[in-house]
Protein backbone atom coordinates (compact mmCIF):
# COMPACT_ATOMS: atom_id res chain seq x y z
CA UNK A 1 0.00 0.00 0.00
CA UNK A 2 1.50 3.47 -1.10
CA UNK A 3 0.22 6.81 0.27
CA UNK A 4 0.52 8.37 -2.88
CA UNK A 5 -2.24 5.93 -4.60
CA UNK A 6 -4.35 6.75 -1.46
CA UNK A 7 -4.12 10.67 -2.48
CA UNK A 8 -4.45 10.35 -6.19
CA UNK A 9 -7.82 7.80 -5.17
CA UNK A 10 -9.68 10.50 -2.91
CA UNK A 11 -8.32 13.89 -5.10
CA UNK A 12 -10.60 11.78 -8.15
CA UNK A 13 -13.66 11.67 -5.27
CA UNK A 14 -12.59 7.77 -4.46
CA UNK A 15 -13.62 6.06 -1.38
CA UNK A 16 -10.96 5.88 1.66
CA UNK A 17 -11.40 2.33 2.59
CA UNK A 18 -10.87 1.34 6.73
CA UNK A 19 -7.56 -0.32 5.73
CA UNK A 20 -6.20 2.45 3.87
CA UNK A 21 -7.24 5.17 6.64
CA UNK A 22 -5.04 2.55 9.38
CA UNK A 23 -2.28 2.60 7.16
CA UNK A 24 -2.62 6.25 6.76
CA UNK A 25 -2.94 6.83 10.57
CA UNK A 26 -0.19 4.28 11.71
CA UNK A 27 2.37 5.67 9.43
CA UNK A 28 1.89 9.09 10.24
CA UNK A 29 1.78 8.72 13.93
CA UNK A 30 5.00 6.72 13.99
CA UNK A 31 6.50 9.19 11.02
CA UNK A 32 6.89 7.05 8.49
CA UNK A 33 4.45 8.95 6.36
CA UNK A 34 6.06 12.46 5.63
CA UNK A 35 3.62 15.38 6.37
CA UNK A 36 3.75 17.03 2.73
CA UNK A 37 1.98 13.73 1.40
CA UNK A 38 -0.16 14.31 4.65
CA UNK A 39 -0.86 17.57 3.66
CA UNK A 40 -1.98 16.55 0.30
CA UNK A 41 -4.29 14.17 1.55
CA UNK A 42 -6.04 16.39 3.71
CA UNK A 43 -6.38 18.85 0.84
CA UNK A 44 -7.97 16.35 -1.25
CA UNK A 45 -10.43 15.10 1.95
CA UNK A 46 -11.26 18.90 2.43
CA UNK A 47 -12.37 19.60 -1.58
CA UNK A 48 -13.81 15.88 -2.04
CA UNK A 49 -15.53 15.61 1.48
CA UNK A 50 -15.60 12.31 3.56
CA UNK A 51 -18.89 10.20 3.46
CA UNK A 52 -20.28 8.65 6.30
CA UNK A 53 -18.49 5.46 6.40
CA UNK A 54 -15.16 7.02 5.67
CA UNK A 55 -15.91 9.55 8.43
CA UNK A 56 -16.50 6.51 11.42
CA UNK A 57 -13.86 4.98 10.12
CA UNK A 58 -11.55 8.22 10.04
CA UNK A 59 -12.32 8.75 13.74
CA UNK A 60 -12.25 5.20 14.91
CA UNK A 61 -8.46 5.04 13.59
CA UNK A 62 -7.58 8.78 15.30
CA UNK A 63 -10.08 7.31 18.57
CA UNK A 64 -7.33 4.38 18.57
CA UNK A 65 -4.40 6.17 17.72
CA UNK A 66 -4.15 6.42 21.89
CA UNK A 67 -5.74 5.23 25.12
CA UNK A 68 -8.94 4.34 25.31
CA UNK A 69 -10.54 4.90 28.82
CA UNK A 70 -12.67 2.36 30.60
CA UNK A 71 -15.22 3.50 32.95
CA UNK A 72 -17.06 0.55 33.63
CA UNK A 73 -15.80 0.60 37.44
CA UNK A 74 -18.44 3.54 37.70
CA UNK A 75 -21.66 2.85 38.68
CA UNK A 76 -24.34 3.75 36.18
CA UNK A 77 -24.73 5.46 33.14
CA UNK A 78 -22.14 7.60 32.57
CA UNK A 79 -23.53 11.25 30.21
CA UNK A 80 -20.65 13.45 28.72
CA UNK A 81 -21.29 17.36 27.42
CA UNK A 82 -19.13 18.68 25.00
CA UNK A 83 -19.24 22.13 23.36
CA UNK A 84 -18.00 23.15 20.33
CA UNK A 85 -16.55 26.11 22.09
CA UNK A 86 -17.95 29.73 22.08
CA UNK A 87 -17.67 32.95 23.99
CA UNK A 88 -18.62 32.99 27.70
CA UNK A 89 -18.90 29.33 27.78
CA UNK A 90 -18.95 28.33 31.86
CA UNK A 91 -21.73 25.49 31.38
CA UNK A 92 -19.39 22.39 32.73
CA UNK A 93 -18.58 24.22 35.92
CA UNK A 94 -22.76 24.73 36.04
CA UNK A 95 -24.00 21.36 34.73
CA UNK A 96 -21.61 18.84 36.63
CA UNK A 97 -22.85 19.79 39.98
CA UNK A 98 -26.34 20.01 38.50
CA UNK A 99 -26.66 16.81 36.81
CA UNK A 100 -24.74 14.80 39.77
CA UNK A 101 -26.88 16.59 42.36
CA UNK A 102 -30.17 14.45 40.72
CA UNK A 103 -28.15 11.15 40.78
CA UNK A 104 -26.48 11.00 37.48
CA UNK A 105 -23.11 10.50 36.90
CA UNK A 106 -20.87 13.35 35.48
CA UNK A 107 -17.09 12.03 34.82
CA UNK A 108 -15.87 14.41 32.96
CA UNK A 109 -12.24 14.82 31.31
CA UNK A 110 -11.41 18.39 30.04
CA UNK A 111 -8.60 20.34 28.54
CA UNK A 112 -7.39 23.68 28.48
CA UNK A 113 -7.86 26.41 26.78
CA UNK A 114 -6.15 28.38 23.74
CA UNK A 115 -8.12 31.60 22.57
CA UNK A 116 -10.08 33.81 24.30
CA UNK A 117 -10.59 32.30 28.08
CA UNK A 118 -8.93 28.97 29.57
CA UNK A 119 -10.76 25.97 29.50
CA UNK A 120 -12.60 24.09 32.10
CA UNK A 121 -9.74 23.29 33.62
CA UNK A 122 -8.10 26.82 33.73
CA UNK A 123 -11.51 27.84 35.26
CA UNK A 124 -11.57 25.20 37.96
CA UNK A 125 -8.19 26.28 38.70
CA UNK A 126 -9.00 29.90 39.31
CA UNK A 127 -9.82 27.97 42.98
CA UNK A 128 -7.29 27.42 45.52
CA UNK A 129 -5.60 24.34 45.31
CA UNK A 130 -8.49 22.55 43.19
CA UNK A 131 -6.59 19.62 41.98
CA UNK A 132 -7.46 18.51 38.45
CA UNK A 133 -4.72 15.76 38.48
CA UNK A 134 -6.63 12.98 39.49
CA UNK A 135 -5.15 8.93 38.57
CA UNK A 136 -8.12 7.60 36.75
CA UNK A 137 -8.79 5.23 39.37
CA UNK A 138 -8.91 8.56 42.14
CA UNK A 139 -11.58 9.36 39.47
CA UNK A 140 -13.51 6.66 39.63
CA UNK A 141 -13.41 6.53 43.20
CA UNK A 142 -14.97 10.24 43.36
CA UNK A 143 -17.10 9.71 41.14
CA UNK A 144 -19.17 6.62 42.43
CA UNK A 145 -19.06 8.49 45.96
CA UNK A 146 -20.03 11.92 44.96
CA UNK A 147 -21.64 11.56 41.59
CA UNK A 148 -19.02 14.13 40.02
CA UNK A 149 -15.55 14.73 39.06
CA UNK A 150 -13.65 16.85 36.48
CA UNK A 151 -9.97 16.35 35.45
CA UNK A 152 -7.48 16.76 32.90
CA UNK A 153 -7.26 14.73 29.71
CA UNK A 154 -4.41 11.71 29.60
CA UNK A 155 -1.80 12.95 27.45
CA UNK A 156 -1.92 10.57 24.93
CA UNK A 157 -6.03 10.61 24.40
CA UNK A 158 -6.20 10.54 20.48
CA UNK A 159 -2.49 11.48 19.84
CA UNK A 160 -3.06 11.39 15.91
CA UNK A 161 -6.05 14.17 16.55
CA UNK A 162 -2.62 16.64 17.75
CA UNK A 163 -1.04 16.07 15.19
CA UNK A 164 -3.61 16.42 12.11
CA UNK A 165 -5.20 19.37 14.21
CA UNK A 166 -1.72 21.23 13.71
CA UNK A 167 -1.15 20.56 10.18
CA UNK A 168 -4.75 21.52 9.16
CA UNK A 169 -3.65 24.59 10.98
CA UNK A 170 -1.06 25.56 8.76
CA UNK A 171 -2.78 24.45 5.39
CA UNK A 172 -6.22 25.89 5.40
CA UNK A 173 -7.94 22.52 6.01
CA UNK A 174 -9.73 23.38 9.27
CA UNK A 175 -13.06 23.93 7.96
CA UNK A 176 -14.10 20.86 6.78
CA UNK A 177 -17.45 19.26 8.29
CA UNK A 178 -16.11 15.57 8.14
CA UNK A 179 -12.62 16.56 9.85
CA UNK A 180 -14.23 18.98 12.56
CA UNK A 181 -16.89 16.37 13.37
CA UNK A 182 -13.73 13.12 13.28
CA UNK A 183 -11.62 15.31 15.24
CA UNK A 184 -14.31 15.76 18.21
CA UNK A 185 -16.01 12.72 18.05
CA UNK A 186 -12.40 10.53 18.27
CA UNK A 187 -11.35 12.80 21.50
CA UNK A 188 -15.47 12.40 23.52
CA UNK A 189 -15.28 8.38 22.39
CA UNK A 190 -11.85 7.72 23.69
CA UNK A 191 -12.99 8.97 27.12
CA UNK A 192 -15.12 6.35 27.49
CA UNK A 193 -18.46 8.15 28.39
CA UNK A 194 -21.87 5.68 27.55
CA UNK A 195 -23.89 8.99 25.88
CA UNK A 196 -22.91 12.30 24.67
CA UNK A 197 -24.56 15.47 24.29
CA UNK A 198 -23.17 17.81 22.30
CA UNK A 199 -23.67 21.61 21.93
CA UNK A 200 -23.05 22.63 18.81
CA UNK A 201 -22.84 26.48 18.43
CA UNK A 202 -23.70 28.93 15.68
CA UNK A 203 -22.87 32.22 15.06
CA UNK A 204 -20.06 35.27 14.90
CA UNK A 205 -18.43 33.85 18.41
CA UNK A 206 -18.68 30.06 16.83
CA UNK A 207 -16.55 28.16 14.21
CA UNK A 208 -20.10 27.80 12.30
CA UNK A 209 -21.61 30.70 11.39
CA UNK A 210 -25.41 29.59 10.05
CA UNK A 211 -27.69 27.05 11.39
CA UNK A 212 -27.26 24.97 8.03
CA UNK A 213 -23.95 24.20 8.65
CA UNK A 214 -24.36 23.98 12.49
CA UNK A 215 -27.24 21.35 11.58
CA UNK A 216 -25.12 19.42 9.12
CA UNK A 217 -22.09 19.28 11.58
CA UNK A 218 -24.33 17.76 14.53
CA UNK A 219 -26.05 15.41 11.92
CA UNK A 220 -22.59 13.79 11.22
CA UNK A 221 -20.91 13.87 14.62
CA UNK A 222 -24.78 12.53 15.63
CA UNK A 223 -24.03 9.79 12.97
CA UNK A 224 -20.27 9.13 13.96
CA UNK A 225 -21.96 8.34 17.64
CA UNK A 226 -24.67 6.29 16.32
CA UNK A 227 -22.86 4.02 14.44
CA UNK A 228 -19.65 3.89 17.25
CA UNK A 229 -22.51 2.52 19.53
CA UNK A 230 -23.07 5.33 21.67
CA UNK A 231 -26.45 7.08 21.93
CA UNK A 232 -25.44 11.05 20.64
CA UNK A 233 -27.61 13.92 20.50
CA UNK A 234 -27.12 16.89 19.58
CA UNK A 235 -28.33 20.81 20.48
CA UNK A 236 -27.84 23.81 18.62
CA UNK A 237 -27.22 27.03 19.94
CA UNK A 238 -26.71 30.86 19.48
CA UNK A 239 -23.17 32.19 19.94
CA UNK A 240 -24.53 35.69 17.78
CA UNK A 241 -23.08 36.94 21.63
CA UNK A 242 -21.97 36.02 24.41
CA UNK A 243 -23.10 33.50 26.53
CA UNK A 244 -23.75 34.59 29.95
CA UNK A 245 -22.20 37.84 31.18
CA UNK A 246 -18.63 37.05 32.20
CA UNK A 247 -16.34 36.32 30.00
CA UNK A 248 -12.90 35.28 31.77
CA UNK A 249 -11.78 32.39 34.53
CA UNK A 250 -12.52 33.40 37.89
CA UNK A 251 -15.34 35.80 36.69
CA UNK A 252 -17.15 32.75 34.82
CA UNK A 253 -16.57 30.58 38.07
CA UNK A 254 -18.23 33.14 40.16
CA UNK A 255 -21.42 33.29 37.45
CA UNK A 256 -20.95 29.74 37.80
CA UNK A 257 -21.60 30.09 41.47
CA UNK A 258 -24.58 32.51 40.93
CA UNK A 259 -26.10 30.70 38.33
CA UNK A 260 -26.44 27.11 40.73
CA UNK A 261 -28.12 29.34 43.39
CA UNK A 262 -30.80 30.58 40.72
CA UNK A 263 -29.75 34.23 40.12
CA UNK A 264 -27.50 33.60 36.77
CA UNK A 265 -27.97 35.53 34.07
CA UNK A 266 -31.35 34.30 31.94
CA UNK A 267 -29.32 33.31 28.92
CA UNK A 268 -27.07 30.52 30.84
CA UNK A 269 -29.70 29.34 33.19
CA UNK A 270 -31.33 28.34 30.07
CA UNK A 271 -29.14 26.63 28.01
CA UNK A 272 -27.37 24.74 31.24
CA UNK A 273 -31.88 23.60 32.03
CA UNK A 274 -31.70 22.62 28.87
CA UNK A 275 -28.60 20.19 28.80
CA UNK A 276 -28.96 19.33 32.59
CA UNK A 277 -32.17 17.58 31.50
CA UNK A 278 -31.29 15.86 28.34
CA UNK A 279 -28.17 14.61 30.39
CA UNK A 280 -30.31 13.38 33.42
CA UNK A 281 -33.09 11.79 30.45
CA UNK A 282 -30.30 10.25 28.52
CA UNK A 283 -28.64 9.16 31.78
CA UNK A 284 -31.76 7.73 33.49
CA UNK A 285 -32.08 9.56 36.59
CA UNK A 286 -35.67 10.58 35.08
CA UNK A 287 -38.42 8.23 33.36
CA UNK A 288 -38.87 11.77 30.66
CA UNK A 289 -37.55 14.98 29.96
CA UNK A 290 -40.16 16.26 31.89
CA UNK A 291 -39.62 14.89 34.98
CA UNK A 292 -35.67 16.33 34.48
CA UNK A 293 -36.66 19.24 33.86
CA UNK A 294 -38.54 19.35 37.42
CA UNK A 295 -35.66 17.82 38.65
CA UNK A 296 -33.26 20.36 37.57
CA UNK A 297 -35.21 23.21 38.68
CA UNK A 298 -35.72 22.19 42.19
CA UNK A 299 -32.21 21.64 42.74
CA UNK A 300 -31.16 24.94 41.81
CA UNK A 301 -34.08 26.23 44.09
CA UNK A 302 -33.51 24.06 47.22
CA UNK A 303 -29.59 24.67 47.34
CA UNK A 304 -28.93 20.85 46.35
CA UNK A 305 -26.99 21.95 42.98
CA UNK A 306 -24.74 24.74 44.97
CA UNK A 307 -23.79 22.03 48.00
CA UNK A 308 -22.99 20.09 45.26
CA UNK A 309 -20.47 22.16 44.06
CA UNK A 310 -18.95 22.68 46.95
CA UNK A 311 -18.85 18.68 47.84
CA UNK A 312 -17.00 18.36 44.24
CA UNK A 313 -14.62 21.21 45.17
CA UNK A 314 -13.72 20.09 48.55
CA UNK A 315 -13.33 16.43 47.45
CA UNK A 316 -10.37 17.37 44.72
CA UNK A 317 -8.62 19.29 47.43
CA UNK A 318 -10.55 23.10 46.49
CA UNK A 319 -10.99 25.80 48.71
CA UNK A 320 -14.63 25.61 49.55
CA UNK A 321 -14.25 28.88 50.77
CA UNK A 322 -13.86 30.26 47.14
CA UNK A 323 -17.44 29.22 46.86
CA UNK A 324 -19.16 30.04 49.99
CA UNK A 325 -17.63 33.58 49.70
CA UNK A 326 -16.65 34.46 45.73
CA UNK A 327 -15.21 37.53 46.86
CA UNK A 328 -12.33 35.79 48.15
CA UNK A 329 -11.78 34.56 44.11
CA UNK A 330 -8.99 36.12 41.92
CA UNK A 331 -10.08 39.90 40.70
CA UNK A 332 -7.82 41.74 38.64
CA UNK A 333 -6.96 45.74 39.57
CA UNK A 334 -7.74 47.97 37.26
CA UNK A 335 -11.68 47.99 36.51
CA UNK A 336 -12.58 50.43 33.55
CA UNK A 337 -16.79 50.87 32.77
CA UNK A 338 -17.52 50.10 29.14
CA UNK A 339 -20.09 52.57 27.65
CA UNK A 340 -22.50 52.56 25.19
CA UNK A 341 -21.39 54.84 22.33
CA UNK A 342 -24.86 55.43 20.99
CA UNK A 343 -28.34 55.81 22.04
CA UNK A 344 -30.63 53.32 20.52
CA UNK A 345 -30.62 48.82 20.44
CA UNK A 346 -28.21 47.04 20.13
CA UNK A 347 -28.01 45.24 16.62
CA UNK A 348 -25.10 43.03 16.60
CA UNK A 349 -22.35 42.22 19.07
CA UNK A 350 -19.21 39.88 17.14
CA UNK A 351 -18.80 37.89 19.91
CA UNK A 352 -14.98 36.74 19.01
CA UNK A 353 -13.89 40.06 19.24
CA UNK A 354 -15.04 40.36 22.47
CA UNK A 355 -13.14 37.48 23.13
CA UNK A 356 -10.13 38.77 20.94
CA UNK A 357 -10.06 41.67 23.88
CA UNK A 358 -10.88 39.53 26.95
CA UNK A 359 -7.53 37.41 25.77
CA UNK A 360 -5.35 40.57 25.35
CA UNK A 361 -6.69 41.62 29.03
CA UNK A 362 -4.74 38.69 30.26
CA UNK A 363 -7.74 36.13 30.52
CA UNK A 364 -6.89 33.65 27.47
CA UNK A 365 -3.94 32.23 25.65
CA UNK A 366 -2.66 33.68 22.24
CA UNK A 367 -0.08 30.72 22.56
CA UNK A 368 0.13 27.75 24.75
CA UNK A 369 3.26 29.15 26.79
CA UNK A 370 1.17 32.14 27.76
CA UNK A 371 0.05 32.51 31.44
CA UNK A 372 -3.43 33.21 32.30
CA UNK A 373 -4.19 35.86 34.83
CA UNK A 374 -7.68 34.43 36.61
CA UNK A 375 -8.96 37.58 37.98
CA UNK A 376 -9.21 39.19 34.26
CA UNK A 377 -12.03 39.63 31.83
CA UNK A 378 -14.94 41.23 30.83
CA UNK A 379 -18.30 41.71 32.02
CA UNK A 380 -21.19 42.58 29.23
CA UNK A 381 -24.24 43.06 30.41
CA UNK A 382 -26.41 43.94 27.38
CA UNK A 383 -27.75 41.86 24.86
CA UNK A 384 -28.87 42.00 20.92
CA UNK A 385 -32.29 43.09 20.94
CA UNK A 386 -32.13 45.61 24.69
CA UNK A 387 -32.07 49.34 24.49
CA UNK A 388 -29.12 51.51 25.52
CA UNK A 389 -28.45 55.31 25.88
CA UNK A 390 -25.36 56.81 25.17
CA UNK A 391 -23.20 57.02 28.09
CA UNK A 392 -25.02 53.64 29.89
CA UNK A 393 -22.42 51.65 31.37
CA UNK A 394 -22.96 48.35 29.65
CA UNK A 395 -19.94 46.54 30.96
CA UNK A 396 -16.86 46.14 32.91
CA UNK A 397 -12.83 45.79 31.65
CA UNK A 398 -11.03 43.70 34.37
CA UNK A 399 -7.35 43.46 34.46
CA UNK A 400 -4.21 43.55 35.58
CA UNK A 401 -2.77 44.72 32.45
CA UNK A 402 -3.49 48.86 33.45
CA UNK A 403 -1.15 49.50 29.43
CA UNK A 404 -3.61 47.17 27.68
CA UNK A 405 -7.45 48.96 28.43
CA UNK A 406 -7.57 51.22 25.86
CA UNK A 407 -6.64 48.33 22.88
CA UNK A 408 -9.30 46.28 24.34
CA UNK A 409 -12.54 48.79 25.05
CA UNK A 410 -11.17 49.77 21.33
CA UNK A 411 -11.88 46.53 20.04
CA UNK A 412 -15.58 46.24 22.22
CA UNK A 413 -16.72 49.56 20.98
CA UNK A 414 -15.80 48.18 16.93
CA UNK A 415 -17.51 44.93 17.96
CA UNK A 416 -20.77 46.96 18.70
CA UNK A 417 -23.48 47.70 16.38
CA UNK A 418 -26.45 49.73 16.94
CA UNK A 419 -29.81 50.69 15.52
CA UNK A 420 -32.55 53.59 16.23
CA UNK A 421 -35.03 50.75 15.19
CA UNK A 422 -36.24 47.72 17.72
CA UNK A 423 -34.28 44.89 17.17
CA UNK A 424 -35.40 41.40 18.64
CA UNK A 425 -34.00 39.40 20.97
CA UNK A 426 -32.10 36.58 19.84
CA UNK A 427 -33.59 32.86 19.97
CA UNK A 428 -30.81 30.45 22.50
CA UNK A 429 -32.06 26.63 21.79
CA UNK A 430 -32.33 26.83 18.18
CA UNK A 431 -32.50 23.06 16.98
CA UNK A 432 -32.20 19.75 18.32
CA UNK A 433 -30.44 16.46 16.45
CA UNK A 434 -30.98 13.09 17.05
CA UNK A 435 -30.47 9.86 14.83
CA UNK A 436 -33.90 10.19 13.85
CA UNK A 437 -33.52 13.94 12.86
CA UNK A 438 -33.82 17.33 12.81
CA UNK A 439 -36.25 19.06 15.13
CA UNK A 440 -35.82 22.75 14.92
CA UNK A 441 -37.21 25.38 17.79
């Protein structure tokens, strides 16, 4: 088997068969296949496309490339969450404690972050001594005796994803539905998870930017689930803006905090309802989504969600003080009021530029080297659709960087639009995809 007959085969629209993708996969990950004929083969996937055999088999090879993880020492069905990013995006540090407060399982392996905020990880690190270096069998153990733990990926989950990932970098072969959806899929099946729900976002702060394509990415990571043997569904939301209010580490964690005693902001409560209950449905703490939904919203009324959180801090060594009292979190200090530059409602917000300046404020990583200062961010209050006045204070710079305020209310004010006529408020939950299909809201 040569690798150039495998590139000639797909750049005429040829079929990838399983034994060519393993021969593919193996040679690259022990470099014996040389990354310009790697290169040329993802060019040819990204102008031909990948159908849906070639896709499972594309991310069963990558899934395999590394460890596998068996959870089958935890104790009943176990429901993983994964987002395809976004702006503002706190809902793991919301929906573990939720969903393990009602009796369903959350083990949870995250990563860090490389854009505009940390990860999940960075977040949960924003508190004292929260240790997210668990062995997986300290995992399982916390797990099965609190319903919920959160820790760091293995190095070597999906090792051929790294590698791909960072050549499609350099060669314009990121945006490609079949390699987005193999790239995800291999990384959420490799952590050994029974169900997965994914949200899949759309919009200026997302990698998608209209519900078509968010719809036909969930319809094939849906399918790469399906036929892998493990129930996926998938939701689509809004990232037109951000998500929530805070945008940063220790700023999210104390929305986080806010949001599990019932006073979050409207948007986030939302969304994390909505994915607490397909979780606890899919995970079968409830007989139907209705009954979850109940669920969920007694727990964040009766306090059950919050003392959950602070069982799952204090049980991977956290300061449960950061949570009882979020004042004693990280805050940057220099805080600078962001204004509204015009009277009127605001029409767009471009969500990755907020991002853009929430990174540059000290709160994400422009490279992986890069330090992230916790107690940075931004606040934004408003929405698309709410009225403003000039002069309003419609947000809050946080940081610790006093030489880097003016670059970064520079870029808010160019990432606001506004409009003398009413503009309506954006729809969240905007579709929802199953292996049966499409059910739009």
């Amino acid at each position: 088997m040569r690798m150039y007959d495998i590139i000639a085969k797909k750049k005429h629209g040829g079929v990838i068969t399983d034994a060519e993708f393993d021969f593919f996969i193996n040679g690259y990950i022990k470099d014996e296949i040389p990354e310009y004929q790697v290169s040329a083969l993802l060019m040819a996937i990204y102008f031909q496309g990948l159908n849906r055999e070639e896709t499972v088999a594309l991310t069963h090879k990558i899934m395999h490339s590394g460890d596998v993880i068996d959870l089958s020492a935890i104790e009943g069905i176990k429901v993983d969450k994964h987002s395809s990013g976004g702006v503002g995006d706190t809902t793991t540090l919301i929906l573990a404690p939720l969903v393990a407060s009602c009796g369903v399982p959350v083990a949870k392996m995250s990563g860090r972050g490389l854009g505009h905020t940390g990860g999940t990880l960075d977040k949960l690190e924003a508190i004292e001594n929260f240790n997210i270096n668990l062995t997986i069998e300290e995992f399982t153990e916390q797990v099965n005796k609190h319903h919920v733990s959160v820790i760091g990926q293995t190095k070597n989950i999906a090792p051929a994803d790294k590698k791909l990932y960072a050549l499609r970098d350099v060669t314009a072969t990121v945006d490609n539905i079949g390699l987005i959806a193999a790239s995800i899929m291999s990384k959420k099946l490799a952590a050994g998870s029974d169900k997965i729900v994914l949200d899949v976002k759309m919009g200026s702060g997302a990698f998608v930017k209209n519900l078509e394509g968010a719809i036909e990415l969930a319809q094939v990571m849906v399918n790469i689930g399906t036929d892998m043997g493990r129930e996926t569904v998938a939701i689509i939301t809004d990232m037109e803006q951000p998500l929530g209010c805070a945008i940063g580490n220790a700023i999210e964690v104390k929305e986080a905090i806010e949001t599990l005693k019932n006073n979050g902001p409207e948007d986030l409560t939302d969304l994390c309802k909505t994915f607490a209950t397909q979780m606890i449905y899919m995970g079968g703490g409830a007989a139907s989504e209705k009954e979850a939904l109940q669920m969920v919203e007694e727990n964040l009324s009766n306090g059950k969600a919050l003392a959950k959180l602070v069982e799952f801090v204090e049980a991977q060594g956290g300061n449960k003080e950061n949570v009882l009292n979020p004042e004693t979190l990280p805050y940057a200090s220099q805080v600078k009021d962001i204004l509204a530059k015009e009277s009127g409602y605001i029409k767009d917000i471009q969500s990755d530029e907020i991002g853009i300046a929430a990174m540059i404020l000290g709160a994400g990583r422009e490279k992986i080297t890069d330090t992230i200062d916790m107690g940075a961010g931004i606040y934004f209050y408003k929405k698309i659709g709410d009225q403003v006045k000039k002069g309003d204070v419609i947000g809050q710079i946080i940081t610790n960087k006093a030489d880097k305020i003016a670059q970064a209310e520079k870029i808010v004010d160019e990432a606001l639009q506004y409009s003398n006529d009413k503009i309506e408020h954006r729809k969240l939950i905007l579709a929802k995809v199953t292996k049966d299909g499409v059910e739009k809201y």
